[in-house]
PDB file of N, CA and C in Angstrom:
ATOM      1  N   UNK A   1       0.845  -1.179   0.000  1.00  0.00           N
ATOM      2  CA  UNK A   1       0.000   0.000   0.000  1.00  0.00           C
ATOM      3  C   UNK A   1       0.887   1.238   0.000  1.00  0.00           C
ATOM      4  N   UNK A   2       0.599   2.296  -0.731  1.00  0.00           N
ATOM      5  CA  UNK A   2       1.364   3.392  -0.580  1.00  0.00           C
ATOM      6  C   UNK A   2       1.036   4.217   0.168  1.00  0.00           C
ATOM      7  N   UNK A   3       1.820   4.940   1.387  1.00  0.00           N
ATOM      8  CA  UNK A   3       0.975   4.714   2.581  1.00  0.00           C
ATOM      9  C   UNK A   3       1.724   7.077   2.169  1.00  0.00           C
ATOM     10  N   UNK A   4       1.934   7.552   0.726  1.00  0.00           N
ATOM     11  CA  UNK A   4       2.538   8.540   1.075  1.00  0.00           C
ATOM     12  C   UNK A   4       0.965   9.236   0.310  1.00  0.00           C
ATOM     13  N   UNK A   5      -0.184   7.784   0.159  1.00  0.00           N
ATOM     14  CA  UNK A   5      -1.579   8.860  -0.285  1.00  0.00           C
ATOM     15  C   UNK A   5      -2.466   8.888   0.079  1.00  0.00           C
ATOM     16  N   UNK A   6      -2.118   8.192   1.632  1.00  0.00           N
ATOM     17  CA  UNK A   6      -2.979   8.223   2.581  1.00  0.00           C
ATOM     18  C   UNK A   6      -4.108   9.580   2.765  1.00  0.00           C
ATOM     19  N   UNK A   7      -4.916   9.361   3.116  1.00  0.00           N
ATOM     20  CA  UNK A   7      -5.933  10.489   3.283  1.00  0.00           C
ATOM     21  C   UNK A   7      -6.041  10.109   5.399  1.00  0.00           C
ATOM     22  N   UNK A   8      -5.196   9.775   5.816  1.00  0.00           N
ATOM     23  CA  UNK A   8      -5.246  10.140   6.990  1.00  0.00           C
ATOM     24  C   UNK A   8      -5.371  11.633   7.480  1.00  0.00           C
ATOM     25  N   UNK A   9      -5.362  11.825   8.536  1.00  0.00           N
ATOM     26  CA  UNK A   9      -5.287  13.372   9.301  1.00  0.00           C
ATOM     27  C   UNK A   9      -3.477  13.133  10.037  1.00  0.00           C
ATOM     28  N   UNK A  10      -3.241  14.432   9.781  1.00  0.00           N
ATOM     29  CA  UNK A  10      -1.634  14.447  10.039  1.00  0.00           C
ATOM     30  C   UNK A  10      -1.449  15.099  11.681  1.00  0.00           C
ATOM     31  N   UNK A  11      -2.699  15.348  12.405  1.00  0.00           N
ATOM     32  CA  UNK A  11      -2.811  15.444  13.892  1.00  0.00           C
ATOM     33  C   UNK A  11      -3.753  14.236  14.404  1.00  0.00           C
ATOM     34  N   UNK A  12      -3.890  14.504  14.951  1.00  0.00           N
ATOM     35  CA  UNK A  12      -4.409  12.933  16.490  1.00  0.00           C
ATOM     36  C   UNK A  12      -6.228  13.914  16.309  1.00  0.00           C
ATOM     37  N   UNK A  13      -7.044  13.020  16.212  1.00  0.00           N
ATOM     38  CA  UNK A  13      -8.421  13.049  15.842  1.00  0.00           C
ATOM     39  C   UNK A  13      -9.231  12.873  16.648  1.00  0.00           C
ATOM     40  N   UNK A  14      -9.867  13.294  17.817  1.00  0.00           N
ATOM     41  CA  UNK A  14     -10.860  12.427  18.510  1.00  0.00           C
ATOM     42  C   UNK A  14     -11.663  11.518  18.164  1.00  0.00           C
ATOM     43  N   UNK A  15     -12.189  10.048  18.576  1.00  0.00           N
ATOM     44  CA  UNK A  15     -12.669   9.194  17.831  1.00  0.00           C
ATOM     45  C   UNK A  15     -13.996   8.465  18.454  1.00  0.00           C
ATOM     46  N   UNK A  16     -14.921   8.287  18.223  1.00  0.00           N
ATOM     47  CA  UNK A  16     -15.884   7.468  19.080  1.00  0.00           C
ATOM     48  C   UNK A  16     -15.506   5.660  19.148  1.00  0.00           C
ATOM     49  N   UNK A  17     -15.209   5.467  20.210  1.00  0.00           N
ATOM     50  CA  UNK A  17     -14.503   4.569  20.313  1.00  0.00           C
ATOM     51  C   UNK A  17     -15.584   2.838  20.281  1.00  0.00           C
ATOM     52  N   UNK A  18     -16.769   3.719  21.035  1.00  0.00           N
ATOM     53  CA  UNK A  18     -17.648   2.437  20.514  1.00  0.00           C
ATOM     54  C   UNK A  18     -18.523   2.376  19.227  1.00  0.00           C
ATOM     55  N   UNK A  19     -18.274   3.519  18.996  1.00  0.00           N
ATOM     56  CA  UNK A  19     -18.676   3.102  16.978  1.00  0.00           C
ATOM     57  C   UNK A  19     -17.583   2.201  16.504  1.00  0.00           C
ATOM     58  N   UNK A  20     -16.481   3.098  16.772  1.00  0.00           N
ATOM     59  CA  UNK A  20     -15.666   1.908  16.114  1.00  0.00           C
ATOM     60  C   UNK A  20     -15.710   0.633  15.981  1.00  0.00           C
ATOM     61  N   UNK A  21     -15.755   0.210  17.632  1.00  0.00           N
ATOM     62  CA  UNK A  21     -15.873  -1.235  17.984  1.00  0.00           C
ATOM     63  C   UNK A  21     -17.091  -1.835  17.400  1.00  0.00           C
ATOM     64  N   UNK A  22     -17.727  -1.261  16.771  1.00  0.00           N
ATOM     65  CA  UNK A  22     -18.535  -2.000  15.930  1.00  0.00           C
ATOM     66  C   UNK A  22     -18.412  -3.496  15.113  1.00  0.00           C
ATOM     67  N   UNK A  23     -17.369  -3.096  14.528  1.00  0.00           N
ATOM     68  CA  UNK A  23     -16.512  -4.082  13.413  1.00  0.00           C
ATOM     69  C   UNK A  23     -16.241  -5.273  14.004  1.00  0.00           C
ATOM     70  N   UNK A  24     -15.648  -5.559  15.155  1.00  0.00           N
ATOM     71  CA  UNK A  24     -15.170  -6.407  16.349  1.00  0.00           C
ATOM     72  C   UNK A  24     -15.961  -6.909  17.005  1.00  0.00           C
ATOM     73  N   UNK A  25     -16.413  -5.784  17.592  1.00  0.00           N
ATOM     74  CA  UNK A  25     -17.744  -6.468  18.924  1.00  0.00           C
ATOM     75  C   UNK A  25     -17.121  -5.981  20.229  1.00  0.00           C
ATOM     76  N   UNK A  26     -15.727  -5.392  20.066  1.00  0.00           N
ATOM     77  CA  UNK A  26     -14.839  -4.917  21.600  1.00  0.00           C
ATOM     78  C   UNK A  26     -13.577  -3.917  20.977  1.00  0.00           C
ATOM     79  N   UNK A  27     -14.279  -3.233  22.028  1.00  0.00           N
ATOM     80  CA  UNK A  27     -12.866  -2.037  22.033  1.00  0.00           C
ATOM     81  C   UNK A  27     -11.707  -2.360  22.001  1.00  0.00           C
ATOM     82  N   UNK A  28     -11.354  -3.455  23.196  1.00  0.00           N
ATOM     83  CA  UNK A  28      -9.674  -3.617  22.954  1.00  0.00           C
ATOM     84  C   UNK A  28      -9.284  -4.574  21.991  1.00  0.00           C
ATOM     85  N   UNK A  29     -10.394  -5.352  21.551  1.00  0.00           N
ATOM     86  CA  UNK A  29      -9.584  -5.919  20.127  1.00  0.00           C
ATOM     87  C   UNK A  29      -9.661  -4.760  19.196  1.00  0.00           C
ATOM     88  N   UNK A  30     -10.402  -4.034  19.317  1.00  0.00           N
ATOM     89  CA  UNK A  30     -10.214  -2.898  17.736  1.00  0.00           C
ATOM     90  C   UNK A  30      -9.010  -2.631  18.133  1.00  0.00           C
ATOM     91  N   UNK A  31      -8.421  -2.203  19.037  1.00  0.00           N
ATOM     92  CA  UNK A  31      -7.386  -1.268  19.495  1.00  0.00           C
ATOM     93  C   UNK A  31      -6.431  -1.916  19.040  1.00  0.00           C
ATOM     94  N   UNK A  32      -6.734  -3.107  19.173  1.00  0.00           N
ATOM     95  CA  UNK A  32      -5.175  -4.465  19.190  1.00  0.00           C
ATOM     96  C   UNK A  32      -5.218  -4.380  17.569  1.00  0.00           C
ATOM     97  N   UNK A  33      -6.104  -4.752  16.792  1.00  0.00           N
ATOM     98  CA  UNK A  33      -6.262  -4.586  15.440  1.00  0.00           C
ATOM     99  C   UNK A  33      -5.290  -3.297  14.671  1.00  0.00           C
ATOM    100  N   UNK A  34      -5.694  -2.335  15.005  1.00  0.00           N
ATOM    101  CA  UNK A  34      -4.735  -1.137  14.369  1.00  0.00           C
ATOM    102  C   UNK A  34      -3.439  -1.043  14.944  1.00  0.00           C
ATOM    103  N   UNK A  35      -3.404  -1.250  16.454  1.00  0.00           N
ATOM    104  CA  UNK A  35      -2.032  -1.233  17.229  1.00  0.00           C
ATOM    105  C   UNK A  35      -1.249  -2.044  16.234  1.00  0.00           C
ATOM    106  N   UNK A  36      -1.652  -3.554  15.831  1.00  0.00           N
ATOM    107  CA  UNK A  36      -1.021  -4.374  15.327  1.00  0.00           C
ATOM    108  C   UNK A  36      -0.486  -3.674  13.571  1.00  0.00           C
ATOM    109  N   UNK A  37      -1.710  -3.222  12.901  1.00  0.00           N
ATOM    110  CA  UNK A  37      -1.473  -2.688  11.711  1.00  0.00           C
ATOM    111  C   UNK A  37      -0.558  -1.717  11.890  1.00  0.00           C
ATOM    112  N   UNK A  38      -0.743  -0.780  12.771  1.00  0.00           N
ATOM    113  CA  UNK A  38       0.310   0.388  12.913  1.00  0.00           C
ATOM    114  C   UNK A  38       1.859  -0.158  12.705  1.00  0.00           C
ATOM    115  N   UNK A  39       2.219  -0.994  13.751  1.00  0.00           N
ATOM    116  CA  UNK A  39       3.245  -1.548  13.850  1.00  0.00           C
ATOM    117  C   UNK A  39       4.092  -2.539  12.487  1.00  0.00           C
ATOM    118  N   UNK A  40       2.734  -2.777  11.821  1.00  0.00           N
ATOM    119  CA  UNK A  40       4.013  -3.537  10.365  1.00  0.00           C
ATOM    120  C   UNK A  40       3.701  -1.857   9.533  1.00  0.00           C
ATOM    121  N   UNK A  41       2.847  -0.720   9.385  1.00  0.00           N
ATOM    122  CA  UNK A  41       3.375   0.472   8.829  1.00  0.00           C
ATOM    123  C   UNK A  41       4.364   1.027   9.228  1.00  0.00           C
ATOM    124  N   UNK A  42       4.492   0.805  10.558  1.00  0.00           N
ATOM    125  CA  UNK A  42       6.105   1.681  10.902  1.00  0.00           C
ATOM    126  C   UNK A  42       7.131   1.072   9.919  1.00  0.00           C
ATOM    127  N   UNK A  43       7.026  -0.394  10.053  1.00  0.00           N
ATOM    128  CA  UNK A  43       8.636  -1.554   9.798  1.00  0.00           C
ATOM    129  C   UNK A  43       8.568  -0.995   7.948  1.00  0.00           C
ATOM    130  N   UNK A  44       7.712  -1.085   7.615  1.00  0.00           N
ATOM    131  CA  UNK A  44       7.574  -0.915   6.506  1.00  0.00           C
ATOM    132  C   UNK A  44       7.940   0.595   5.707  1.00  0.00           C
ATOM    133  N   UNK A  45       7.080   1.772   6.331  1.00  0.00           N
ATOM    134  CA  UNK A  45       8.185   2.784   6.477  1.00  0.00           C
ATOM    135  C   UNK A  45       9.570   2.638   6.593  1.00  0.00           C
ATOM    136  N   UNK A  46      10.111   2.735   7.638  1.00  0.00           N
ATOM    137  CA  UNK A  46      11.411   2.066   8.576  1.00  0.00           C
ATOM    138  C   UNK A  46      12.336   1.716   6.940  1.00  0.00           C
ATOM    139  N   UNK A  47      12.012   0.927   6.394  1.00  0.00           N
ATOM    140  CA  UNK A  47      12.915  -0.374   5.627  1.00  0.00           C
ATOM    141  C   UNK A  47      12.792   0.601   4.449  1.00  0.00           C
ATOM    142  N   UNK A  48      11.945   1.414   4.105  1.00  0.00           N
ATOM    143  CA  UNK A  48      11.577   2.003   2.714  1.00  0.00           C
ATOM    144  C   UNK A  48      12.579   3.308   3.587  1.00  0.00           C
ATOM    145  N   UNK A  49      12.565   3.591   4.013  1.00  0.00           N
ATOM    146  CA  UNK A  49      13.455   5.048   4.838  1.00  0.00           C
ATOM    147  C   UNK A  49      14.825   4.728   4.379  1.00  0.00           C
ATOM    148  N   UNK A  50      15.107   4.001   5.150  1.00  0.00           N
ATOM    149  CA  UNK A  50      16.421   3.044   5.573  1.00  0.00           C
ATOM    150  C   UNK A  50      16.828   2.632   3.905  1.00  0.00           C
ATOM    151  N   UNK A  51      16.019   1.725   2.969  1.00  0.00           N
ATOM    152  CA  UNK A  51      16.804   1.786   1.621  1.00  0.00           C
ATOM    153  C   UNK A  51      17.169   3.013   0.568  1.00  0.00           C
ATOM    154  N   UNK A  52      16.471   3.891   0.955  1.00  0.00           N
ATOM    155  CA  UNK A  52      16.411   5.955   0.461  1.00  0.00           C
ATOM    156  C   UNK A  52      17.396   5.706   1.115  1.00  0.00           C
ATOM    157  N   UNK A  53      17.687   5.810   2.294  1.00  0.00           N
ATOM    158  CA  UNK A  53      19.148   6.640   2.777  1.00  0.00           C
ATOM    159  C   UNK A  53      20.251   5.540   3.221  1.00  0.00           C
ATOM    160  N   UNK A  54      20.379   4.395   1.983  1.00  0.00           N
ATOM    161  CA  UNK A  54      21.601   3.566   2.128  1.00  0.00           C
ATOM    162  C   UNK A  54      22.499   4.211   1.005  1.00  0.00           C
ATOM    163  N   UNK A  55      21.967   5.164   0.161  1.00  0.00           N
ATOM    164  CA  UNK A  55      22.499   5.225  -1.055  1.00  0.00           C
ATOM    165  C   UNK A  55      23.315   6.734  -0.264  1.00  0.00           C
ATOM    166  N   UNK A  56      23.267   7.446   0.603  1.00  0.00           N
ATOM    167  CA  UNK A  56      24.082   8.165   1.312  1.00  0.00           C
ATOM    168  C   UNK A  56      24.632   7.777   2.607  1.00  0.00           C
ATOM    169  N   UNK A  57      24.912   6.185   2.429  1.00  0.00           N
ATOM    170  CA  UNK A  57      25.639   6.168   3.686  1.00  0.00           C
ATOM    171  C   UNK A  57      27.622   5.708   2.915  1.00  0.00           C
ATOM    172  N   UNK A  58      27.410   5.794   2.054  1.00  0.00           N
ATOM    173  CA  UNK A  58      28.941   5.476   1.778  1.00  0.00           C
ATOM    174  C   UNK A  58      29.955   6.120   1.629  1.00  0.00           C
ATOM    175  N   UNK A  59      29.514   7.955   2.214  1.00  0.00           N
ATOM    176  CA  UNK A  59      30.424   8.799   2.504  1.00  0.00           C
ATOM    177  C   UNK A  59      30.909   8.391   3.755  1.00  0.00           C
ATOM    178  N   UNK A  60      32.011   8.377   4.395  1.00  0.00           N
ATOM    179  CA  UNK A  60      32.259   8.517   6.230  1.00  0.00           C
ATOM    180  C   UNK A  60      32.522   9.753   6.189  1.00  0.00           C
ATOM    181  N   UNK A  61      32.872  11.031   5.503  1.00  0.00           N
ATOM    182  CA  UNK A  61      33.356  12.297   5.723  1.00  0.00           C
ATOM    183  C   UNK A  61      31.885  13.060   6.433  1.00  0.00           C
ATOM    184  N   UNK A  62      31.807  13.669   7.663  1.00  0.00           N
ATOM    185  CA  UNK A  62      30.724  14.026   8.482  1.00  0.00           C
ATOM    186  C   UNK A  62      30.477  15.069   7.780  1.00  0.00           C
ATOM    187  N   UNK A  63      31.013  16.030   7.198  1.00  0.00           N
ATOM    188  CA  UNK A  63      30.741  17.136   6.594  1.00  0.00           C
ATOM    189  C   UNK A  63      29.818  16.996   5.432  1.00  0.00           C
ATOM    190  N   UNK A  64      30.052  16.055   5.255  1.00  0.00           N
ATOM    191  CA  UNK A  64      29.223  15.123   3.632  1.00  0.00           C
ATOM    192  C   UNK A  64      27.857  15.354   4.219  1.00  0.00           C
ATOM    193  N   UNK A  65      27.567  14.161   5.399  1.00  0.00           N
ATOM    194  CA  UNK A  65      26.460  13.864   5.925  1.00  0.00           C
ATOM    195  C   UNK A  65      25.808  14.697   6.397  1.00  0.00           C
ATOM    196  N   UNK A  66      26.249  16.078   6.674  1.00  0.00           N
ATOM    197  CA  UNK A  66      25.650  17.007   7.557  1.00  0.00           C
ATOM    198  C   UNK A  66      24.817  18.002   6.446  1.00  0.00           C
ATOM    199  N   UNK A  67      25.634  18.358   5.223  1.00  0.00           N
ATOM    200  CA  UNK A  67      25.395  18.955   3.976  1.00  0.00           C
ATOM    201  C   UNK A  67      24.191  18.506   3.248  1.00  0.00           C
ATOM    202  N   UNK A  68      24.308  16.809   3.123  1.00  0.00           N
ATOM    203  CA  UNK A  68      24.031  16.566   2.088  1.00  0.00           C
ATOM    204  C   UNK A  68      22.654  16.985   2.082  1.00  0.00           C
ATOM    205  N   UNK A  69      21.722  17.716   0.935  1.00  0.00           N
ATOM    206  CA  UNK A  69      20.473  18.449   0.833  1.00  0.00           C
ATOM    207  C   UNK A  69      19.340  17.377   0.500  1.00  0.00           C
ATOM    208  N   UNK A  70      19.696  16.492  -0.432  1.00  0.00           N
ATOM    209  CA  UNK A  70      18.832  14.946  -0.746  1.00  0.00           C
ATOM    210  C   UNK A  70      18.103  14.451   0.357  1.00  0.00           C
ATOM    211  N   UNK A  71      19.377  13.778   1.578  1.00  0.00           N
ATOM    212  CA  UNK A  71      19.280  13.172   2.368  1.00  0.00           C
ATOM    213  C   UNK A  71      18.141  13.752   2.818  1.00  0.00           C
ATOM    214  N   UNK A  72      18.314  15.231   3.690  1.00  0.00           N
ATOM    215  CA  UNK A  72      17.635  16.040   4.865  1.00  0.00           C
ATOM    216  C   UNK A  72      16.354  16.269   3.727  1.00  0.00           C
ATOM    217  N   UNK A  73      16.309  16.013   2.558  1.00  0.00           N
ATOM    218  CA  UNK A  73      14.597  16.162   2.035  1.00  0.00           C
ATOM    219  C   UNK A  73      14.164  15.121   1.962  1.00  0.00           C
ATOM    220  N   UNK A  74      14.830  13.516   1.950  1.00  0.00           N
ATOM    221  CA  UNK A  74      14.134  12.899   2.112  1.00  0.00           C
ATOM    222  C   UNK A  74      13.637  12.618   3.390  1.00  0.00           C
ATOM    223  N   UNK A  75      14.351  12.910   4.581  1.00  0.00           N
ATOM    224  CA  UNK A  75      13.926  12.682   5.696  1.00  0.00           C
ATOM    225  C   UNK A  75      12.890  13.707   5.984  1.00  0.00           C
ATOM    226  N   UNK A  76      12.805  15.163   6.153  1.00  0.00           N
ATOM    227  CA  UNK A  76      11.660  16.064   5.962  1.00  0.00           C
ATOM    228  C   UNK A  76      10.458  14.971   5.634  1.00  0.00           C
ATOM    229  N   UNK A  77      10.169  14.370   3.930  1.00  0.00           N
ATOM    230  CA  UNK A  77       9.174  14.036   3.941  1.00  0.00           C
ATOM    231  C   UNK A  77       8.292  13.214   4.603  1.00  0.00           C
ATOM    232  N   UNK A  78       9.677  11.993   5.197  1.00  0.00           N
ATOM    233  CA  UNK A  78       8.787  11.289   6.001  1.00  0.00           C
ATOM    234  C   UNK A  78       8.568  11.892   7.117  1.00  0.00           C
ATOM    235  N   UNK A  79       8.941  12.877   7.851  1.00  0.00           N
ATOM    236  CA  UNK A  79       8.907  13.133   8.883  1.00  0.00           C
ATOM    237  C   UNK A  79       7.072  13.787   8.468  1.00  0.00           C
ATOM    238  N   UNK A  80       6.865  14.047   7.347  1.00  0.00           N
ATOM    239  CA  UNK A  80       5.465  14.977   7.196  1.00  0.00           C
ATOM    240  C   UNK A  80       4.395  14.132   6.803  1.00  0.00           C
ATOM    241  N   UNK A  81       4.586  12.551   7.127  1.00  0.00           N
ATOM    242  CA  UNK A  81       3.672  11.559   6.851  1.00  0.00           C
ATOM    243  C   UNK A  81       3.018  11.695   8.239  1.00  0.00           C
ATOM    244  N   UNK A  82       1.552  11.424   8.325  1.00  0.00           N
ATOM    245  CA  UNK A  82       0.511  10.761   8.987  1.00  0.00           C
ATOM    246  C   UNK A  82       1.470   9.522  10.052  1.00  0.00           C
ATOM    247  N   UNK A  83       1.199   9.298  10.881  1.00  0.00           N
ATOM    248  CA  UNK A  83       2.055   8.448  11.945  1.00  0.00           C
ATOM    249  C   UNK A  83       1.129   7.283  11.166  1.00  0.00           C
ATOM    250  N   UNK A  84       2.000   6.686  11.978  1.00  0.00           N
ATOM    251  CA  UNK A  84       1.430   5.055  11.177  1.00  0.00           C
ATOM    252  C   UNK A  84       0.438   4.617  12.124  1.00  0.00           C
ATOM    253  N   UNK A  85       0.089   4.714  13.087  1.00  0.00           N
ATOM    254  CA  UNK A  85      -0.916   4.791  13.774  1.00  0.00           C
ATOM    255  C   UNK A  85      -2.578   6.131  13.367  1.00  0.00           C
ATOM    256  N   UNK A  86      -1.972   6.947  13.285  1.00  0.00           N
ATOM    257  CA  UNK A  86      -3.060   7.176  12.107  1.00  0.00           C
ATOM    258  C   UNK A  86      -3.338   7.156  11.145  1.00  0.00           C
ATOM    259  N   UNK A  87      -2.953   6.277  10.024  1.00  0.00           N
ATOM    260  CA  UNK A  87      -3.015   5.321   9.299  1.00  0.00           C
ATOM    261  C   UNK A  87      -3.407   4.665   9.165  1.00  0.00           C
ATOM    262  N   UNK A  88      -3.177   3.802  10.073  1.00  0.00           N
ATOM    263  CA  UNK A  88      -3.866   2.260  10.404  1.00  0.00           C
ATOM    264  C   UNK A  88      -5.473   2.312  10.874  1.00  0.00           C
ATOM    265  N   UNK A  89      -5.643   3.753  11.732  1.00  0.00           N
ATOM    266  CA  UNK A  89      -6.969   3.879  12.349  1.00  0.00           C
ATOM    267  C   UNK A  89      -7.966   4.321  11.214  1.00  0.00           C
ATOM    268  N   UNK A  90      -7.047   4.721   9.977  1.00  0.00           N
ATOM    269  CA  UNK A  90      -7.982   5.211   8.574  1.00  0.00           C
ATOM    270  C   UNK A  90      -8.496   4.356   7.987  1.00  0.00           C
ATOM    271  N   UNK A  91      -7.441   3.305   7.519  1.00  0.00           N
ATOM    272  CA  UNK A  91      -7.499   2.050   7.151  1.00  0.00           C
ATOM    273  C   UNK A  91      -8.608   1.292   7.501  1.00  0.00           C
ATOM    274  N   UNK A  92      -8.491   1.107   9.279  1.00  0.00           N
ATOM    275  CA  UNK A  92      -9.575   0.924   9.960  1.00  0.00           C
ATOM    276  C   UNK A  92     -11.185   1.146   9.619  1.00  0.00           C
ATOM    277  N   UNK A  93     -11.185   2.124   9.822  1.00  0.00           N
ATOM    278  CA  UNK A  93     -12.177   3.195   9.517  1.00  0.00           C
ATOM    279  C   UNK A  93     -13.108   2.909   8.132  1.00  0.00           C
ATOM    280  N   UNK A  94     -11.742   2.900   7.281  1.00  0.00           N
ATOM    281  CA  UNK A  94     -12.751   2.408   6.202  1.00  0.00           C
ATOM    282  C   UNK A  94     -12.743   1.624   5.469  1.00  0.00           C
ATOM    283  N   UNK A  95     -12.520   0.468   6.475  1.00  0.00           N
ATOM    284  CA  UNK A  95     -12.826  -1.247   5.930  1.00  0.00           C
ATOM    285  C   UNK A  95     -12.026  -1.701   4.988  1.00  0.00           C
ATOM    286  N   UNK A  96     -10.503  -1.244   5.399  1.00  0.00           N
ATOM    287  CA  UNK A  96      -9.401  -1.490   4.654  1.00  0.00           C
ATOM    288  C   UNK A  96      -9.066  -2.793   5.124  1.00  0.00           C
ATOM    289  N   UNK A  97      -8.586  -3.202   6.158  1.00  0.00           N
ATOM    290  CA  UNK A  97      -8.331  -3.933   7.279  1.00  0.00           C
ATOM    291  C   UNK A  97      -9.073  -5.271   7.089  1.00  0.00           C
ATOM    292  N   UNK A  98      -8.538  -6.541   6.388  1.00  0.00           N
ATOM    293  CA  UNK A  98      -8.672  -7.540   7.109  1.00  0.00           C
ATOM    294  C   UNK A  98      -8.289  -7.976   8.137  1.00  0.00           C
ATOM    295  N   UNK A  99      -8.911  -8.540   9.416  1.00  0.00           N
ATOM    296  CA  UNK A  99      -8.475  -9.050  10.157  1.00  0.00           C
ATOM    297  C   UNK A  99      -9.590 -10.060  11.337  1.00  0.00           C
ATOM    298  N   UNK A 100      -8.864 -11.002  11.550  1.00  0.00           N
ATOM    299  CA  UNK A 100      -9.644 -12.350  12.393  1.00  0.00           C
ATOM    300  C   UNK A 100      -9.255 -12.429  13.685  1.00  0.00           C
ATOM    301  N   UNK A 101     -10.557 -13.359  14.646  1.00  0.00           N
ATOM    302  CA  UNK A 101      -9.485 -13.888  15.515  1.00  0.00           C
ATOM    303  C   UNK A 101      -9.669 -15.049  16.128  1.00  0.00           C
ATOM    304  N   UNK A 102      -8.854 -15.759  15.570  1.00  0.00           N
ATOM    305  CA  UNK A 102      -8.772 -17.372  15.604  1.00  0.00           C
ATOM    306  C   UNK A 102      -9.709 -17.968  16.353  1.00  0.00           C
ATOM    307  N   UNK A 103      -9.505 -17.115  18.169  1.00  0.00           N
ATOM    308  CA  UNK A 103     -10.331 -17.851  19.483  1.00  0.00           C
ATOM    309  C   UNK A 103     -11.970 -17.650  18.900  1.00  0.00           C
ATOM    310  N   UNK A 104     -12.218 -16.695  18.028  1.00  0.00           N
ATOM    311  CA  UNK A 104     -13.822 -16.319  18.093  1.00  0.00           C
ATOM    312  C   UNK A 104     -14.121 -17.642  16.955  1.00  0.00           C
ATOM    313  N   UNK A 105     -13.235 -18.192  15.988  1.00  0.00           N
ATOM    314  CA  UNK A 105     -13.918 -18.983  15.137  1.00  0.00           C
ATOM    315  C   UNK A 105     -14.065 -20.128  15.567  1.00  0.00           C
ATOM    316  N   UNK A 106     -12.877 -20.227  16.195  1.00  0.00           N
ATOM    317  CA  UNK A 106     -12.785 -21.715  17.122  1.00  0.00           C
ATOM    318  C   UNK A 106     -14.136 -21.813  17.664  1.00  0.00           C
ATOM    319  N   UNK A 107     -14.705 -20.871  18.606  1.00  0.00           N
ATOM    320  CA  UNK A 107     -15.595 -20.754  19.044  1.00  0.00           C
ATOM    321  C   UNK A 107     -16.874 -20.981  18.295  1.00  0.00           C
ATOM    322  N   UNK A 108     -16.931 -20.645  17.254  1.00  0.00           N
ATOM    323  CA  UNK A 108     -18.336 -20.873  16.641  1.00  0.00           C
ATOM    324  C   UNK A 108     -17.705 -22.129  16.180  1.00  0.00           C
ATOM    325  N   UNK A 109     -17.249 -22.357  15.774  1.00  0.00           N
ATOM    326  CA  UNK A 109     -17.360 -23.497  14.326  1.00  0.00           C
ATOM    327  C   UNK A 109     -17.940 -24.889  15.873  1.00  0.00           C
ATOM    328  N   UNK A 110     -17.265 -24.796  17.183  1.00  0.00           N
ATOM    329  CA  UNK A 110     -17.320 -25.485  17.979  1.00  0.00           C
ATOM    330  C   UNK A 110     -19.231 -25.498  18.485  1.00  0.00           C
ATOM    331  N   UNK A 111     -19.735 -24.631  18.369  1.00  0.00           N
ATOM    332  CA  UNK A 111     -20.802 -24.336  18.695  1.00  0.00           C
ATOM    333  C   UNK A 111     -22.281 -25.323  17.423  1.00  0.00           C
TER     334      UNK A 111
END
């Protein structure tokens, strides 16, 4: 997913927390749901960051690194992304998000 066309909000949103839980049936699994999504958007960011700025790590001269204008714009941009946690709660939101949970099927199929 390209997470740089996100239509998230780039501040923290107040949210009705039991609408949300709609989807689930419980608040703290919704919570666990995006917590969890948030967390592979960071790694995923993270690794996409991290391969942008391998291609300026093969100066060692500090003066290089401190200068270089590329680098400090690519970092700017991510720094002007939506947190990955609000992201994930967009995602959320609008039924982007697959997600299960094992104990509830167990449960029916047992029933």
């Amino acid at each position: 997913m390209d997470f740089k066309k996100s239509n998230a909000p780039l501040n923290t949103v107040t949210r009705d927390m039991l609408a949300m839980s709609q989807q689930t049936g419980n608040v703290y699994e919704t919570v666990c749901v995006i917590g969890k999504r948030a967390n592979q958007i960071s790694l995923e960011l993270k690794k996409e960051l991290e391969k942008k700025l391998q291609e300026f790590a093969s100066s060692d001269n500090l003066e290089e690194v401190s200068e270089n204008r590329e680098q400090i714009e690519i970092s700017k941009f991510y720094e002007k992304l939506p947190k990955p946690t609000l992201i994930a709660t967009q995602e959320y939101i609008e039924k982007k998000l697959y997600f299960s949970n094992p104990a509830k099927q167990k449960d029916n199929l047992g029933k």
